[in-house]
N, C-alpha and C. Protein backbone atom coordinates (compact mmCIF):
# COMPACT_ATOMS: atom_id res chain seq x y z
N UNK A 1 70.05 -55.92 6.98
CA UNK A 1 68.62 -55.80 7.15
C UNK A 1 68.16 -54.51 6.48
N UNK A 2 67.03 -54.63 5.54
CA UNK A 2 66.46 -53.16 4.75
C UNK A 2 65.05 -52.73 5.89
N UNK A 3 65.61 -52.01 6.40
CA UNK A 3 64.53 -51.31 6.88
C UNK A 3 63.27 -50.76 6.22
N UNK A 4 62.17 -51.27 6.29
CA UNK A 4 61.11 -50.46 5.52
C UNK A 4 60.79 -48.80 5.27
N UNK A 5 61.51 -48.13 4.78
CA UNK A 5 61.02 -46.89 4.65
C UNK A 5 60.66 -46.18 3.89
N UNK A 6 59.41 -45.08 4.10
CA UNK A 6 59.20 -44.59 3.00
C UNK A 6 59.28 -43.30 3.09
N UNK A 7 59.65 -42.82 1.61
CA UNK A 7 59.99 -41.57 2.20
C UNK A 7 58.75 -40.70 1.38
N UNK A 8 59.13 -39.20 1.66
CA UNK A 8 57.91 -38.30 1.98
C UNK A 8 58.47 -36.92 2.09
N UNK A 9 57.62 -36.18 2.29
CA UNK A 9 58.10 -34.88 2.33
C UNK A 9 59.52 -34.05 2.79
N UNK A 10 58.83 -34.93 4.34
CA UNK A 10 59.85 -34.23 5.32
C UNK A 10 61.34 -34.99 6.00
N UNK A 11 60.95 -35.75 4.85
CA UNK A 11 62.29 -37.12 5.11
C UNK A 11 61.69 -38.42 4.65
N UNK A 12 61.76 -39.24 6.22
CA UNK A 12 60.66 -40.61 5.61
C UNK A 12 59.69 -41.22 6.86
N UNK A 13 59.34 -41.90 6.39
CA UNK A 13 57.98 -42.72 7.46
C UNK A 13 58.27 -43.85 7.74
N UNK A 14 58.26 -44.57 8.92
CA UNK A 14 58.22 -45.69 9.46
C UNK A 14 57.47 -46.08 10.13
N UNK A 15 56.54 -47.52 9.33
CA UNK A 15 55.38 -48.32 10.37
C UNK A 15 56.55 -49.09 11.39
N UNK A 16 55.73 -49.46 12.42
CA UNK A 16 56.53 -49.92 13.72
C UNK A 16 55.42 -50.80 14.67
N UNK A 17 55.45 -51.88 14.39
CA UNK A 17 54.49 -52.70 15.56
C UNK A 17 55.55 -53.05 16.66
N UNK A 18 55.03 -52.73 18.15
CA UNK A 18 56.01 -52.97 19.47
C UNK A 18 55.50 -53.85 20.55
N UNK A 19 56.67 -54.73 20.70
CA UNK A 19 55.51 -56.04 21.69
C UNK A 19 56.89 -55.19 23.10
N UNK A 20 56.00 -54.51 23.90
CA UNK A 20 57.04 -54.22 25.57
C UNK A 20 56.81 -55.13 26.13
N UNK A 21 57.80 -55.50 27.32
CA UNK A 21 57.95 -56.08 28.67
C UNK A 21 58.69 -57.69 27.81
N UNK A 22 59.40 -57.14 26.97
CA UNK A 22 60.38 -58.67 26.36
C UNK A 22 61.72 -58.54 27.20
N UNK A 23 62.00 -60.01 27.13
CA UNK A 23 63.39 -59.80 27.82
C UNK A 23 64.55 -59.30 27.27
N UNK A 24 64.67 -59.04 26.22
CA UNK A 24 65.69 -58.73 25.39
C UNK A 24 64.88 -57.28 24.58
N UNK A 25 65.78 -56.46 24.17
CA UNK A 25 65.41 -55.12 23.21
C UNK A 25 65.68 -55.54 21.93
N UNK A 26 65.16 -55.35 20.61
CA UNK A 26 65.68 -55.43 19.52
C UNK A 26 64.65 -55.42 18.64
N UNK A 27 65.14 -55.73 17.17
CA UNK A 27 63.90 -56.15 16.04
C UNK A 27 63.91 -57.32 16.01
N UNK A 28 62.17 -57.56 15.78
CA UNK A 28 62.10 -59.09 16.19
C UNK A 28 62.04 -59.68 14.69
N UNK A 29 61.59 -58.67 13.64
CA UNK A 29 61.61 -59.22 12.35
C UNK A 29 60.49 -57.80 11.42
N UNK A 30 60.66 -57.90 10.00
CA UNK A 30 60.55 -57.04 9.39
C UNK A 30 59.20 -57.90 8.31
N UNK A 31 58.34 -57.22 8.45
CA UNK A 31 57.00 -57.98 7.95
C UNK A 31 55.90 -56.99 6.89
N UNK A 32 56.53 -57.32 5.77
CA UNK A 32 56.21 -56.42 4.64
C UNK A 32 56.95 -55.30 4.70
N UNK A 33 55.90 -54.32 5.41
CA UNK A 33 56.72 -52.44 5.52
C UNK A 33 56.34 -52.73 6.73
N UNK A 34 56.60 -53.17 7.65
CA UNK A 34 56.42 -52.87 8.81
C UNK A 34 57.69 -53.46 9.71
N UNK A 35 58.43 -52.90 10.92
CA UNK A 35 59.28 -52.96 11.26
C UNK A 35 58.24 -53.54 12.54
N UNK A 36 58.74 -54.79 13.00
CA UNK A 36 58.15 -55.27 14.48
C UNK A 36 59.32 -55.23 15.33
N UNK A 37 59.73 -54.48 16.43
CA UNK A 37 60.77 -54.19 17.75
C UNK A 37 60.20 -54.90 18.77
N UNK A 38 60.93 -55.48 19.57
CA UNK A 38 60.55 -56.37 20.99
C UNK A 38 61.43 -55.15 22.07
N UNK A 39 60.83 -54.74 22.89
CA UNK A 39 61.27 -53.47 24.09
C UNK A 39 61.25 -54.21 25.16
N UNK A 40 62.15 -53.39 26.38
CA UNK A 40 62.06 -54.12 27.30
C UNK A 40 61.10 -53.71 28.18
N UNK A 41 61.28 -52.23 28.24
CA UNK A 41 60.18 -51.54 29.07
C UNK A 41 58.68 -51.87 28.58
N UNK A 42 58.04 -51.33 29.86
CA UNK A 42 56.52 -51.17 29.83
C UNK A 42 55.94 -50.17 29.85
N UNK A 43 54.51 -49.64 28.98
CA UNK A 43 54.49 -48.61 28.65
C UNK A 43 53.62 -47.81 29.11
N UNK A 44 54.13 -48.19 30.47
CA UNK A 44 54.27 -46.52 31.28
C UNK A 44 54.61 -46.00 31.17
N UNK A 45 54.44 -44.52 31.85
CA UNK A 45 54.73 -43.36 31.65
C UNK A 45 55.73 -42.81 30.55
N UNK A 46 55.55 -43.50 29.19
CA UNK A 46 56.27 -43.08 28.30
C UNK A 46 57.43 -43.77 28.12
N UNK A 47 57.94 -44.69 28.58
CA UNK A 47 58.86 -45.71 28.78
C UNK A 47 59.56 -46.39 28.05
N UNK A 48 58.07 -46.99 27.58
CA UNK A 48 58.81 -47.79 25.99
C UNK A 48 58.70 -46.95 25.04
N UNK A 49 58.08 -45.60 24.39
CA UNK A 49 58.35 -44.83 23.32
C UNK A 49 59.37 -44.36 23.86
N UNK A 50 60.11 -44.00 24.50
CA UNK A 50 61.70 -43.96 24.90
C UNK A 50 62.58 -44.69 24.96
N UNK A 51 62.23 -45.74 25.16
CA UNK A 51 63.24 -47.04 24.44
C UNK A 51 63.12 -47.07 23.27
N UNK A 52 62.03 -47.00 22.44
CA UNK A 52 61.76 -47.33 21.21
C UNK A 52 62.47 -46.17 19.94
N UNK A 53 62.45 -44.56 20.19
CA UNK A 53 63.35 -43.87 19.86
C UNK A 53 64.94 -44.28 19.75
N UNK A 54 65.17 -44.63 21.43
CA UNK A 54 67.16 -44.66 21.33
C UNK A 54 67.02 -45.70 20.24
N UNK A 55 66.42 -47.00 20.10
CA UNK A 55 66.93 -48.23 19.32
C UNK A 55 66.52 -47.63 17.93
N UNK A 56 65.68 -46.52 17.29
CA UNK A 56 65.81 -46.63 16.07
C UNK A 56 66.74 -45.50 16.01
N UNK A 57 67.11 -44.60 17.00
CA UNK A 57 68.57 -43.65 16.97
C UNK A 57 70.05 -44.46 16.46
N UNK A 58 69.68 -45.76 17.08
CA UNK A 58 70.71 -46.39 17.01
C UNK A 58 70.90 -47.61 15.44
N UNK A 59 69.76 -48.20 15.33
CA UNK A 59 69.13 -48.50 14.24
C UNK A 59 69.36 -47.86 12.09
N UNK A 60 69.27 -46.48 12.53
CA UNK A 60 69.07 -45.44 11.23
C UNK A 60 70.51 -44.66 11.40
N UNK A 61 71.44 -44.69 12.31
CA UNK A 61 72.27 -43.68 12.55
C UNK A 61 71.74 -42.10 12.50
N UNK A 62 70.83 -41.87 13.25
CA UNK A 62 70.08 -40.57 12.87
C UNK A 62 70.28 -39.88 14.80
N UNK A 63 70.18 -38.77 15.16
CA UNK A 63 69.79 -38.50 15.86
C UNK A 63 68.07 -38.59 16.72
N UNK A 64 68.26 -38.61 17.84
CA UNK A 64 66.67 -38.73 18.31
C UNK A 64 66.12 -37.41 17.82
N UNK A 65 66.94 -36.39 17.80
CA UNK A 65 65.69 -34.95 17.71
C UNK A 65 65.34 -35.09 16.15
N UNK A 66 66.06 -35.95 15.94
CA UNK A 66 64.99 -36.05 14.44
C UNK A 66 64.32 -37.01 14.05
N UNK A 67 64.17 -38.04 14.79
CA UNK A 67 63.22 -39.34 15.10
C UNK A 67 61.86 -38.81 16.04
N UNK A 68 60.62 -38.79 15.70
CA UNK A 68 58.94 -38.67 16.36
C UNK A 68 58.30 -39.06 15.85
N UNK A 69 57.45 -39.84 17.17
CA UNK A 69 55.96 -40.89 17.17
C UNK A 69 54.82 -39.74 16.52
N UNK A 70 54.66 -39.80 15.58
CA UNK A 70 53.46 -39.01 14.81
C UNK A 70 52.16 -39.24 14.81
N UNK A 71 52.14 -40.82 15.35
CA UNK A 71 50.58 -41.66 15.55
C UNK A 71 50.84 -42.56 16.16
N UNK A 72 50.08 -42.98 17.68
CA UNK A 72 50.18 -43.94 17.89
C UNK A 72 51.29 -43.99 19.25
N UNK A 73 51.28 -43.27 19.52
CA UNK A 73 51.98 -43.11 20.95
C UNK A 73 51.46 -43.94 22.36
N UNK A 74 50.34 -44.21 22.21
CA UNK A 74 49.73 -45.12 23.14
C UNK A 74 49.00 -46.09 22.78
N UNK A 75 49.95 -46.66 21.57
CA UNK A 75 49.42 -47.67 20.46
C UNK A 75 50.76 -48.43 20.08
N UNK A 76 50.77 -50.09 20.35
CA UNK A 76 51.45 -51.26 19.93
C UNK A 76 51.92 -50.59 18.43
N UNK A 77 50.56 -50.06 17.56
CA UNK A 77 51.08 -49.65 15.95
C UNK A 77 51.47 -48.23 16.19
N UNK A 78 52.64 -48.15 15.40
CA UNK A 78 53.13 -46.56 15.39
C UNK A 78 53.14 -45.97 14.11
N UNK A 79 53.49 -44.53 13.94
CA UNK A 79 54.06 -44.36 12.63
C UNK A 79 54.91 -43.19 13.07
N UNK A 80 56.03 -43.44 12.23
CA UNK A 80 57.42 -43.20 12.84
C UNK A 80 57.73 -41.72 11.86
N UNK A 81 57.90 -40.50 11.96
CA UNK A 81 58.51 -39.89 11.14
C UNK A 81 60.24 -39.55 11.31
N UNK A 82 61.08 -39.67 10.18
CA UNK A 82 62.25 -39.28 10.40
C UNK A 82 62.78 -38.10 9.65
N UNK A 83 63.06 -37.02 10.30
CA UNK A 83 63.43 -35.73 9.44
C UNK A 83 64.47 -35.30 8.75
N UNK A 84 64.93 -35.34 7.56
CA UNK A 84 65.85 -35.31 7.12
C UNK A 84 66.30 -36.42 5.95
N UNK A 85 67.78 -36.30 5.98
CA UNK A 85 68.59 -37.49 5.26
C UNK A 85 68.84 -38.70 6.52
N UNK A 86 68.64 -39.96 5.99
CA UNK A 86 69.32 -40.73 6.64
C UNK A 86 70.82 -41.01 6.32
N UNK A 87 71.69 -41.56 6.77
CA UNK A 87 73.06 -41.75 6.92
C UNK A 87 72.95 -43.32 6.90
């Protein structure tokens, strides 16, 4: 799977549309540049942007401290910055 990314200054950028409260975690499918994830959590108190980090930690082989929601934190649409090299 090619992950949509673009890169940029400070590494690269990732669009991210998120449907929470699915029964299963994962990517549900990749739609142009945009990465769509199905979460399990609900997005309370920060919940699913915490699910949504570990799976692209796990996703990019990157650490979380270098994975942040830059826009869109209390928004289905995100935009994802990742700092650095990816691996």
């Amino acid at each position: 799977m090619e992950i949509p990314l673009i890169k940029d200054k400070n590494g690269y950028i990732l669009k991210i549309n998120v449907k929470t409260g699915c029964k299963k975690t994962g990517v549900e499918k990749i739609d142009k540049d945009i990465l769509k994830i199905r979460l399990k959590s609900q997005p309370h108190d920060g919940l699913a942007n915490i699910e949504l980090l570990e799976i692209l930690s796990i996703l990019l082989n990157t650490p979380k401290s270098k994975i942040e929601i830059i826009k869109g934190t209390k928004s289905k649409h995100k935009i994802i910055q990742i700092k650095g090299k990816i691996e």
